[in-house]
Protein backbone atom coordinates (compact mmCIF):
# COMPACT_ATOMS: atom_id res chain seq x y z
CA UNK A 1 -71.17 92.23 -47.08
CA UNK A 2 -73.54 89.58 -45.89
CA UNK A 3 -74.72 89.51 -42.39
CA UNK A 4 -73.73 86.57 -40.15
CA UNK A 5 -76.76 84.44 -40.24
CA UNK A 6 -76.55 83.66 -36.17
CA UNK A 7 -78.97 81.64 -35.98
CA UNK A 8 -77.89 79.55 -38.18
CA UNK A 9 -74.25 79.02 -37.12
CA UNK A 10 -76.12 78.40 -33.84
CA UNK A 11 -77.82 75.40 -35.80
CA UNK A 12 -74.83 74.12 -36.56
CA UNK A 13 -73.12 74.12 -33.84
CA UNK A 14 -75.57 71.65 -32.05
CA UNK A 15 -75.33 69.52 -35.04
CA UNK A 16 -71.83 69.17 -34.43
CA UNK A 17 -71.81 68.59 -31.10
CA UNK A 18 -74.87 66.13 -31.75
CA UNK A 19 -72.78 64.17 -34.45
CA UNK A 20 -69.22 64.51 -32.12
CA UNK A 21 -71.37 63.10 -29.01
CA UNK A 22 -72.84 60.21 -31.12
CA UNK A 23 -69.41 59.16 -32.18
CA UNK A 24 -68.09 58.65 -28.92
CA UNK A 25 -71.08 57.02 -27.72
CA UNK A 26 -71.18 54.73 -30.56
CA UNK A 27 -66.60 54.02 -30.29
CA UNK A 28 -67.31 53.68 -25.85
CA UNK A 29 -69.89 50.84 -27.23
CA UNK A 30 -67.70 49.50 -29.55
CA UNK A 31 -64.78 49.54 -26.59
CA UNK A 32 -67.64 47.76 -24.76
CA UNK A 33 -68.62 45.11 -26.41
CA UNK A 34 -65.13 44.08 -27.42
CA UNK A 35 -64.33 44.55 -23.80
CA UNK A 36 -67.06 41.80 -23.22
CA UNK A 37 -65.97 39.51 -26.16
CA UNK A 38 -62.71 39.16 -25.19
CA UNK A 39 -63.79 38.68 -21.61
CA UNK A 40 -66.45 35.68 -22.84
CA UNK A 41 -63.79 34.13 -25.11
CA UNK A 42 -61.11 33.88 -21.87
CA UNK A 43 -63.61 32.76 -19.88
CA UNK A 44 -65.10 30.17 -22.25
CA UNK A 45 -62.06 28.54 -22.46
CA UNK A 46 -60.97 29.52 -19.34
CA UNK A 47 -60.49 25.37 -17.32
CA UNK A 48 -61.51 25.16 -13.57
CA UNK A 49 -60.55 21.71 -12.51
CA UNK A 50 -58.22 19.17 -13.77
CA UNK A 51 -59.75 15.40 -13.34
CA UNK A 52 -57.06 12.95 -11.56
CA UNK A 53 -57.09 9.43 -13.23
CA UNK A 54 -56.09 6.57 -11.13
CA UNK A 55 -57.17 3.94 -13.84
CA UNK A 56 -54.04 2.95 -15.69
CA UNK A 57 -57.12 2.12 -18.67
CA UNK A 58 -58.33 5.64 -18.85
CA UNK A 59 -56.67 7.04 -22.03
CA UNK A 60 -55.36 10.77 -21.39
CA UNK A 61 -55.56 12.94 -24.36
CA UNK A 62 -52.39 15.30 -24.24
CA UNK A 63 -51.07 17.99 -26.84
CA UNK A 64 -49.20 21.03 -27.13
CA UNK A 65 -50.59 24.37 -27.96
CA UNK A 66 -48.73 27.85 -29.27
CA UNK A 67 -48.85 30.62 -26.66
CA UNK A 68 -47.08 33.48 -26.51
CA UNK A 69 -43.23 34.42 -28.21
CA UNK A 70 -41.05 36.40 -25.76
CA UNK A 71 -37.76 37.65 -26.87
CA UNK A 72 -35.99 34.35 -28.21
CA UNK A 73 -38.72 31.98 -26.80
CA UNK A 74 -41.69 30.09 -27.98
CA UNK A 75 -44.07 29.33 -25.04
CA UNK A 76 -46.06 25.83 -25.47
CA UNK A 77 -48.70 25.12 -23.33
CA UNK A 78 -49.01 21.35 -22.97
CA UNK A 79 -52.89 20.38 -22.65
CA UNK A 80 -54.12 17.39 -21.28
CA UNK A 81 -57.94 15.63 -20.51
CA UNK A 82 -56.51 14.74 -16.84
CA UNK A 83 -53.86 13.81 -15.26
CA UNK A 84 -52.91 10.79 -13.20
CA UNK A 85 -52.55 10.10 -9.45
CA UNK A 86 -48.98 9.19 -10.15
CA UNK A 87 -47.84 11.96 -11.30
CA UNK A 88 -48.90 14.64 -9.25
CA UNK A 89 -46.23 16.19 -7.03
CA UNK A 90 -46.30 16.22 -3.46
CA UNK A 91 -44.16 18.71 -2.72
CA UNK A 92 -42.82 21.90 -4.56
CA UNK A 93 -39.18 21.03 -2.93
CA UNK A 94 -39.29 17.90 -5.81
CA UNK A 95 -39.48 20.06 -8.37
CA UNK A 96 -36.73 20.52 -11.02
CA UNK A 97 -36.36 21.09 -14.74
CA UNK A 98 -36.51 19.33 -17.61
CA UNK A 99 -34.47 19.00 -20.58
CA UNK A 100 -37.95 18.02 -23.41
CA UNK A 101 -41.21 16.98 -23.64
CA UNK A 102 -42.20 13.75 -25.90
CA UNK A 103 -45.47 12.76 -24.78
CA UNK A 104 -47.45 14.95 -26.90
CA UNK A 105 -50.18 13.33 -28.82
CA UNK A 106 -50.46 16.06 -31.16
CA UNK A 107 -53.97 16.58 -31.69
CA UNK A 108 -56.42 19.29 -30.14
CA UNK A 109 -59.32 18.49 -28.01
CA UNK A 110 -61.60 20.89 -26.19
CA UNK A 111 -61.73 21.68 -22.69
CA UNK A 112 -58.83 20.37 -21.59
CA UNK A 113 -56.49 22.27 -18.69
CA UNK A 114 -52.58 23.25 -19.33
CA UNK A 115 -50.88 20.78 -17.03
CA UNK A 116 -47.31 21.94 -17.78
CA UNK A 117 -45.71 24.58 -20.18
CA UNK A 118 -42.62 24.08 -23.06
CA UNK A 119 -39.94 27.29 -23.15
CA UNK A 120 -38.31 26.42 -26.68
CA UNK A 121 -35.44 28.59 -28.15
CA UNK A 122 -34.76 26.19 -31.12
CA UNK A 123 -34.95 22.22 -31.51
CA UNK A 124 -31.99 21.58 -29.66
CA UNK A 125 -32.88 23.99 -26.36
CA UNK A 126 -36.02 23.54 -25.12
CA UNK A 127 -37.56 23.38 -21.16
CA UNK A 128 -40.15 21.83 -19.48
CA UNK A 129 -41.10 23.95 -16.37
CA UNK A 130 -41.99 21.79 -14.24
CA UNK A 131 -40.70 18.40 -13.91
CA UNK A 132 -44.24 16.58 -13.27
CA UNK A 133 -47.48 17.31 -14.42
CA UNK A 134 -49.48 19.77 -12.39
CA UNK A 135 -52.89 21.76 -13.33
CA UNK A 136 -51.60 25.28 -14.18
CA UNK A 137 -55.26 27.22 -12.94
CA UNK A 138 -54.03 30.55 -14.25
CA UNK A 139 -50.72 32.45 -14.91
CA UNK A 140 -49.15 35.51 -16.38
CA UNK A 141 -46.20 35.68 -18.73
CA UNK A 142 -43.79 38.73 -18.27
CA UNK A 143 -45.46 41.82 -20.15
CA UNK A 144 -45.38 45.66 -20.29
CA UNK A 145 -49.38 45.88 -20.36
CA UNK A 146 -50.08 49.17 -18.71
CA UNK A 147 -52.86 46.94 -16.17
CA UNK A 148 -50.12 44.10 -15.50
CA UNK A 149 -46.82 45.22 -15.75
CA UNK A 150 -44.75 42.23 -14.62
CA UNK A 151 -40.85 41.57 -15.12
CA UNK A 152 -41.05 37.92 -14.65
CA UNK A 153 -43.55 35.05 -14.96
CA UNK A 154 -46.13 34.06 -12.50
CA UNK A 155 -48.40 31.15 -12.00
CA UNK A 156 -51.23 29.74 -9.82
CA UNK A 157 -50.47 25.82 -9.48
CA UNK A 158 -52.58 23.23 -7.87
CA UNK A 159 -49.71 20.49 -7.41
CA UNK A 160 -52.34 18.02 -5.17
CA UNK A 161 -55.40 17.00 -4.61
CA UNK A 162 -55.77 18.27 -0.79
CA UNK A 163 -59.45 17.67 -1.02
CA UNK A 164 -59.77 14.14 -2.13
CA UNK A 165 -62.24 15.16 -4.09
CA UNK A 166 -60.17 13.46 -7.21
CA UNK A 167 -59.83 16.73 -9.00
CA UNK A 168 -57.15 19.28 -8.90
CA UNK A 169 -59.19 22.68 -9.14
CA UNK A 170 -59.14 25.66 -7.03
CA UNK A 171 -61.17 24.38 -3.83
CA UNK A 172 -57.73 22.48 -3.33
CA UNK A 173 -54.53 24.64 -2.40
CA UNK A 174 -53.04 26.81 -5.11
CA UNK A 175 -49.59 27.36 -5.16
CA UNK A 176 -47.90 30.78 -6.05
CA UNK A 177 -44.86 30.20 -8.32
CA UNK A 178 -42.46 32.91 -10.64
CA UNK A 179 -39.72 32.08 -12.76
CA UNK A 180 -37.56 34.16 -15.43
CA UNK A 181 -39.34 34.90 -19.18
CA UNK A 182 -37.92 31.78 -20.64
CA UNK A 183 -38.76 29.56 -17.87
CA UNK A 184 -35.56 29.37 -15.58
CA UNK A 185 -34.70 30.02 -11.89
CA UNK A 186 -38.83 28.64 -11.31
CA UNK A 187 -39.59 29.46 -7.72
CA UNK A 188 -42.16 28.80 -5.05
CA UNK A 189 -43.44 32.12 -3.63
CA UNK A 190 -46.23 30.61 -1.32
CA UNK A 191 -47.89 26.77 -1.27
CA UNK A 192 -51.29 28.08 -0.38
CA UNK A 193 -53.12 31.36 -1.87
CA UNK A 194 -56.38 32.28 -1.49
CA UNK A 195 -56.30 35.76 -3.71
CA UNK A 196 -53.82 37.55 -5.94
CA UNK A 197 -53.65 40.70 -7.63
CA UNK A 198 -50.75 43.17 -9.43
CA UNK A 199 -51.53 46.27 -7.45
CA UNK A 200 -48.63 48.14 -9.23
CA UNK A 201 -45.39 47.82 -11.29
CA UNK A 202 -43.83 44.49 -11.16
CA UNK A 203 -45.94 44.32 -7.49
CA UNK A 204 -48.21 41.88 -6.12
CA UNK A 205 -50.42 41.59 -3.53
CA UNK A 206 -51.87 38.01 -2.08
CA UNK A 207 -53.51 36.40 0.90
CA UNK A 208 -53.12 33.43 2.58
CA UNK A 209 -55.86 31.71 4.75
CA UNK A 210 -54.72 29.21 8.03
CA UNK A 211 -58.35 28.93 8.83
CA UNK A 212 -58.61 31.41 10.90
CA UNK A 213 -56.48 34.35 10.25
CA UNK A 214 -55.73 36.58 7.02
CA UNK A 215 -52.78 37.43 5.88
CA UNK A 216 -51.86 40.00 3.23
CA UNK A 217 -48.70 40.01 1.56
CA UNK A 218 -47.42 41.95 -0.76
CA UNK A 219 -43.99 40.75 -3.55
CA UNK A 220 -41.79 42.89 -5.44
CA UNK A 221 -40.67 40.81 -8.60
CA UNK A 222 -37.77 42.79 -9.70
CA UNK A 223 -35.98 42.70 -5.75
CA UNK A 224 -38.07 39.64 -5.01
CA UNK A 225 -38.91 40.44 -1.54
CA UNK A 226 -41.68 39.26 0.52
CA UNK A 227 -43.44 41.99 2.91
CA UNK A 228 -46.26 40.47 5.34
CA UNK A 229 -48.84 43.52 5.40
CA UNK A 230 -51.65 42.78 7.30
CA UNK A 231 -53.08 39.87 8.99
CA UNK A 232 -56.68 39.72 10.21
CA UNK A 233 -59.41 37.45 11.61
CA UNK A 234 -61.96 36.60 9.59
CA UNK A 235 -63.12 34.09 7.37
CA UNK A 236 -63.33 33.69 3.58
CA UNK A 237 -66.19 32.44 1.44
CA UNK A 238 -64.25 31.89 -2.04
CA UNK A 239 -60.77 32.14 -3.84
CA UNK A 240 -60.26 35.60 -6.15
CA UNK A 241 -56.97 34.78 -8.33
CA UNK A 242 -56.62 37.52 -10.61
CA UNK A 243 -54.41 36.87 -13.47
């Protein structure tokens, strides 16, 4: 019987380890990069202001673009190069559904903003969410992602121009809105947030600014209850909507 060449198993142990360290160097890398890929791709096309037009001459470019399927319903994002001083809503209380969408020019341009979002079943049910244009800055459709659970929908909506600064973007006042996965029962959680964030199941947390005080709120989706947290004095330097 041959003796046990210890030295040698020793050898090969540290390759092993060598070789198992190297691959999860090289898949954390991988993880990495597609982290950052995905993050550059949102971000690239990612819109952060929505010109107003009050020239009746400017031509708009609109469209519809494929989202997301949920259950029985196809999700449309309607696109648009800006949208006009007409049609912006003043008020969230103005807002109701609508039955279809036919101003679609059917062709895709880049750059432009979502100003309004289709909830189509078949040909003969579809939904506009909101009645006007408005610039959707950022949303979330219901999901069981393990980072943003959510059993409903939820958007950040600038509805006006409260800068005059003929853009809708998020230096005006974003809106907080949820509705149900196909687009139904859309309702106004708060007119003006400054940050937002799921901090747990189907929970959000989000601030609102009156200048001089800070509130923190937190929302449970499923029971749809409102809780005021916090409220401090201080001032803010920028908006953090994280969706």
């Amino acid at each position: 019987m041959k003796k046990l060449n210890f030295e040698l198993i020793r050898k090969i142990d540290y390759i092993l380890v060598f070789v198992a360290a190297m691959v999860a160097i090289v898949s954390f890398l991988v993880f990495l990069i597609t982290l950052i890929i995905d993050n550059f791709n949102r971000n690239q096309y990612e819109i952060d202001e929505m010109p107003v037009v009050e020239s009746s001459e400017t031509e708009i470019k609109q469209y519809i673009d494929f989202e997301e399927k949920i259950d029985d319903v196809f999700i449309f994002s309607v696109k648009s190069s800006g949208i006009r001083a007409d049609e912006i809503i003043v008020s969230g209380d103005n807002m109701k559904q609508s039955s279809s969408f036919s101003n679609s020019a059917g062709r895709y341009y880049s750059g432009d903003g979502i100003v309004n979002l289709l909830f189509v079943k078949d040909e003969n049910h579809e939904k506009q969410l909101f009645d006007s244009n408005v610039f959707i800055y950022k949303y979330i459709l219901k999901n069981t992602n393990e980072y943003t659970t959510t059993c409903c929908n939820v958007y950040a909506v600038v509805t006006k121009d409260t800068n005059n600064d003929k853009t809708l973007s998020s230096s005006d006042n974003i809106s907080l809105f949820i509705s149900e996965y196909d687009g139904s029962q859309l309702t106004e959680i708060s007119k003006s947030i400054t940050s937002f964030r799921i901090v747990d199941k189907n929970q959000f947390l989000y601030t609102e600014y009156d200048g001089k005080k800070l509130s923190y709120y937190s929302f449970d989706a499923e029971k749809k209850e409102k809780k005021l947290i916090k409220t401090v004095e201080q001032e803010i330097d920028e908006k953090w909507i994280f969706m």
